[in-house]
N, C-alpha and C. Protein backbone atom coordinates (compact mmCIF):
# COMPACT_ATOMS: atom_id res chain seq x y z
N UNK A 1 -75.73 147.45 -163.24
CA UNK A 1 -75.04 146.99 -162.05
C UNK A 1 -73.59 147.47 -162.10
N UNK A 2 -72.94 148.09 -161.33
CA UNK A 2 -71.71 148.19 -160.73
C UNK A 2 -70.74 147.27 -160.45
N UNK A 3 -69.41 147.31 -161.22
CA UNK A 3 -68.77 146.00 -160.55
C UNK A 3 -67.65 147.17 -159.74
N UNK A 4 -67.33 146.21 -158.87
CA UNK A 4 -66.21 147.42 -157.85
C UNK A 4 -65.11 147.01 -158.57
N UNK A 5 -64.42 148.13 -158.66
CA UNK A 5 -62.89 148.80 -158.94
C UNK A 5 -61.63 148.26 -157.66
N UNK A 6 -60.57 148.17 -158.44
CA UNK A 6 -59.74 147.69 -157.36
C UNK A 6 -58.26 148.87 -157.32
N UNK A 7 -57.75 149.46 -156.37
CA UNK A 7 -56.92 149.84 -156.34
C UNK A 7 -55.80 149.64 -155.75
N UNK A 8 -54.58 149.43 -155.64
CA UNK A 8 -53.60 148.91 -154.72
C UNK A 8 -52.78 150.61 -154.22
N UNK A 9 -53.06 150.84 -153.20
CA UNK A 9 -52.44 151.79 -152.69
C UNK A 9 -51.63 151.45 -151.30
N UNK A 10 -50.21 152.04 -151.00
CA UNK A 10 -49.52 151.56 -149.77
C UNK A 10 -49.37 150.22 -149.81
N UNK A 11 -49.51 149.55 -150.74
CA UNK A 11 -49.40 148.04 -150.45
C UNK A 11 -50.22 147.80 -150.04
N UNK A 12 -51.44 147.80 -150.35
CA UNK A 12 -52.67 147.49 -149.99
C UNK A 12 -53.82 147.43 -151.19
N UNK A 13 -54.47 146.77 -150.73
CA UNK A 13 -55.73 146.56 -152.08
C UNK A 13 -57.26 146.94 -151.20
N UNK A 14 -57.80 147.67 -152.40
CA UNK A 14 -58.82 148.29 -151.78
C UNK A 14 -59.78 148.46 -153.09
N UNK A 15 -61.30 148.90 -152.83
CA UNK A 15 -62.03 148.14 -153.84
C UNK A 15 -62.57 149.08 -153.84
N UNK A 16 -63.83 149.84 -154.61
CA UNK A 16 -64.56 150.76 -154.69
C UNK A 16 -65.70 150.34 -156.13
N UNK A 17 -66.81 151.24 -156.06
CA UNK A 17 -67.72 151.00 -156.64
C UNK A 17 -68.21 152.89 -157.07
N UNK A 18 -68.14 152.96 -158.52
CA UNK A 18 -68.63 154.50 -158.92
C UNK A 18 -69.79 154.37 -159.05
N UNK A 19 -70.62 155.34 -158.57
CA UNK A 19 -72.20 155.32 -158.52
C UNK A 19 -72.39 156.23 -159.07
N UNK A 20 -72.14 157.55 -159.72
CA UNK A 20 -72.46 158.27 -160.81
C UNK A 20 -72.41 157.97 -162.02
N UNK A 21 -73.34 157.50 -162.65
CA UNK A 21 -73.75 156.61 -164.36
C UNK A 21 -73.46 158.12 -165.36
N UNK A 22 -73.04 157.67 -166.14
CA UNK A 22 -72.70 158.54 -167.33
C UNK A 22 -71.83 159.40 -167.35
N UNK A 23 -70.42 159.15 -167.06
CA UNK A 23 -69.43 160.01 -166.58
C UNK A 23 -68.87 160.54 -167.59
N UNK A 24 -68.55 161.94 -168.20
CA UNK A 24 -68.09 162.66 -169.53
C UNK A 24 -67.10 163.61 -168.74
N UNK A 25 -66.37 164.42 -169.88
CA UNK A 25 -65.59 165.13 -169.94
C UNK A 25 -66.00 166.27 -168.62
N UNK A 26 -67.64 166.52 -169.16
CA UNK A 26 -68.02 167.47 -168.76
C UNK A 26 -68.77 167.40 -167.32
N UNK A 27 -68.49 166.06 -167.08
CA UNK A 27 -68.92 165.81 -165.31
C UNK A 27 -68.00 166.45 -164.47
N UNK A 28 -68.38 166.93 -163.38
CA UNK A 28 -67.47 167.65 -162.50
C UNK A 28 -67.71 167.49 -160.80
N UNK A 29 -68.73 166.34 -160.95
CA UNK A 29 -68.57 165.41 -159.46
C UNK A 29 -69.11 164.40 -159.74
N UNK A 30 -68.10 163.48 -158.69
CA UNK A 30 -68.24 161.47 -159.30
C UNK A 30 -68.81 161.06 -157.35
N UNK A 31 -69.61 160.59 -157.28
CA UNK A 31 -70.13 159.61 -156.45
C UNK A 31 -68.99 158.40 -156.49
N UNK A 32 -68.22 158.13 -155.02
CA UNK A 32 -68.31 156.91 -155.09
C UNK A 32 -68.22 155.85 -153.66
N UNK A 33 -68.64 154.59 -153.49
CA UNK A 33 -68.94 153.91 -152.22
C UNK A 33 -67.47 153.39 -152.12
N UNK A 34 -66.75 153.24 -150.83
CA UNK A 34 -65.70 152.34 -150.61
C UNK A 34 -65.79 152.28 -149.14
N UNK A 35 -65.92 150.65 -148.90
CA UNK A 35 -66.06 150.31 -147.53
C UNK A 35 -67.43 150.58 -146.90
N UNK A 36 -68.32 150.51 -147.95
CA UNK A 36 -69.43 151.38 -147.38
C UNK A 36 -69.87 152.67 -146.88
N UNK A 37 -68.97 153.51 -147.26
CA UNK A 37 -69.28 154.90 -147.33
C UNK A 37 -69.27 155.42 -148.37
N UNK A 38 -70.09 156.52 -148.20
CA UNK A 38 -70.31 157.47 -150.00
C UNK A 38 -69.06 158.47 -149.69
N UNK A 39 -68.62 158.95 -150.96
CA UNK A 39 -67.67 159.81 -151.01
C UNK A 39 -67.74 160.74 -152.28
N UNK A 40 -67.82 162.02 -152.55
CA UNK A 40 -67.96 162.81 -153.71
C UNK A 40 -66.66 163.42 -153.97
N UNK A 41 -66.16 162.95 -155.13
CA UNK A 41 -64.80 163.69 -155.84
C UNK A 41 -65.65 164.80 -156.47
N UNK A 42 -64.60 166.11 -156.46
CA UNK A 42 -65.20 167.07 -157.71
C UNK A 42 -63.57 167.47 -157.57
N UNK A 43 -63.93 167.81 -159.07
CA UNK A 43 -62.60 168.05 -159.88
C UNK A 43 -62.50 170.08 -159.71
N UNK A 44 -60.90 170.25 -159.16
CA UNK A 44 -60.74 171.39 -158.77
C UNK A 44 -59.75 172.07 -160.04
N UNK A 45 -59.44 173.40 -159.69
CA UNK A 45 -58.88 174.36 -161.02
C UNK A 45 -57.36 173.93 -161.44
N UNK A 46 -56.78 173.04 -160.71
CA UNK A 46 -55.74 172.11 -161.62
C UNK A 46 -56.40 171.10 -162.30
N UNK A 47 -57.35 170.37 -162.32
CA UNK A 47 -58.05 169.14 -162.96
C UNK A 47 -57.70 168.00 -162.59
N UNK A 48 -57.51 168.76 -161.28
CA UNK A 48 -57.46 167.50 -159.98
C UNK A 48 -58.29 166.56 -159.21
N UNK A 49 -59.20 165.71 -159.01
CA UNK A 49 -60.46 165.10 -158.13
C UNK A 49 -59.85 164.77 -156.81
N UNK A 50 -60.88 165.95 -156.06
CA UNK A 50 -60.65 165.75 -154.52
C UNK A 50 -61.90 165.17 -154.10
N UNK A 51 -61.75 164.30 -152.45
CA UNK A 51 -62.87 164.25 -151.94
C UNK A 51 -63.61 165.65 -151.33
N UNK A 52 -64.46 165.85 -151.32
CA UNK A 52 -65.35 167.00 -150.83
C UNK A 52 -65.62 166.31 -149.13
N UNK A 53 -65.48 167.51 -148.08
CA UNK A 53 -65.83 166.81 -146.49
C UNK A 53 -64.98 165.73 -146.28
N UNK A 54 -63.26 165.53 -146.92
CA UNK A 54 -62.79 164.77 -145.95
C UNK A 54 -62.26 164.72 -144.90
N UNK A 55 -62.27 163.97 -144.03
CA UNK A 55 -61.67 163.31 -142.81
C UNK A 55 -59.94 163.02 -143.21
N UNK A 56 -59.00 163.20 -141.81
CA UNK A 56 -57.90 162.49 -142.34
C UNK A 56 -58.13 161.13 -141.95
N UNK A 57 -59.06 160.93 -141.32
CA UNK A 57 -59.23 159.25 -141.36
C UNK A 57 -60.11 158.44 -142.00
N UNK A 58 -60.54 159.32 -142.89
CA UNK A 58 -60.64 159.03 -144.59
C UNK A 58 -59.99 158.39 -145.55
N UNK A 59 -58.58 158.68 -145.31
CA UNK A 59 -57.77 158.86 -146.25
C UNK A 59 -57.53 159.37 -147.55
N UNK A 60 -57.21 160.73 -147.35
CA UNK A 60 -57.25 161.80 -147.91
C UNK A 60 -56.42 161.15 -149.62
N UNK A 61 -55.06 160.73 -149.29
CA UNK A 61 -54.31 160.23 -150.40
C UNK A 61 -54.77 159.08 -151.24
N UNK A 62 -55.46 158.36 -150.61
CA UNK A 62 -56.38 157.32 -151.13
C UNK A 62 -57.33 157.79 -152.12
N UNK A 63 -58.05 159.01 -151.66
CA UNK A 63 -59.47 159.19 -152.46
C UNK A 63 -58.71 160.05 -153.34
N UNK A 64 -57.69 160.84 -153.34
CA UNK A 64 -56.74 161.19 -154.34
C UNK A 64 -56.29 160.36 -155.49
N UNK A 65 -55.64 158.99 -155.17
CA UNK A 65 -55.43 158.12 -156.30
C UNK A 65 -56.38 157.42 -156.90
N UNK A 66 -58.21 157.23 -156.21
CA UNK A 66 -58.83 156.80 -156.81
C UNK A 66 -59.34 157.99 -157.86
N UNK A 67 -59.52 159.25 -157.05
CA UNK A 67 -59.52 160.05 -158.26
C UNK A 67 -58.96 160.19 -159.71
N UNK A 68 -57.28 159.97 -159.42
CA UNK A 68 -56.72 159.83 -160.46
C UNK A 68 -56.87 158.72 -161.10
N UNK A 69 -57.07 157.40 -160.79
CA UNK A 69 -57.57 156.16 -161.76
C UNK A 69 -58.76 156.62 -162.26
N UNK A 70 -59.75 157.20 -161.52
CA UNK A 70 -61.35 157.63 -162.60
C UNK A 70 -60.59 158.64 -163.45
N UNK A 71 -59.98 159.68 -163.92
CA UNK A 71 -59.67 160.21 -164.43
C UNK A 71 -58.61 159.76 -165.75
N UNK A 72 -57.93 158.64 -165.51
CA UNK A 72 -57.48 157.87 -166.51
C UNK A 72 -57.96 157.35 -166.58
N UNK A 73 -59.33 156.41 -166.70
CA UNK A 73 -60.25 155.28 -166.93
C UNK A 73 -61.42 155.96 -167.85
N UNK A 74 -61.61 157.35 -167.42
CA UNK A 74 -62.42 158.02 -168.13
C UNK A 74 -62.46 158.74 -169.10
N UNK A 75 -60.98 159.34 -169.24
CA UNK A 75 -59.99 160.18 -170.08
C UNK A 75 -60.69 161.35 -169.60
N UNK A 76 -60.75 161.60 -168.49
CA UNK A 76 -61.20 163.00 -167.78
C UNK A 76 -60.14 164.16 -168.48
């Protein structure tokens, strides 16, 4: 089971849930649900995690900093 993740971005709190199980060094796209939508980070040639197909009403900077918390949570 998944417990959701919390992030505070803009002064705001926002929650998410990673749905890709077994996340390593050597993973190079993360599944994840927020708000009820799926969203796929893959990590680009700085060793950066972007969303793949976003929207700017997505929030592009958002799925950016959750990237970067999976990436310090994971020691990506």
């Amino acid at each position: 089971m998944n417990l959701p993740l919390r992030i505070n971005f803009d002064e705001k709190d926002y929650t998410y849930m990673i749905i890709t199980k077994g996340i390593t060094k050597e993973t190079n796209a993360i599944q994840i649900n927020m708000n009820g939508m799926d969203y796929q980070l893959v990590c680009n040639a700085k060793g950066e995690w972007d969303a793949v197909d976003a929207t700017v009403s997505d929030h592009p900077g958002l799925l950016k900093a959750i990237g970067r918390n999976i990436k310090l949570r994971y020691r990506l």
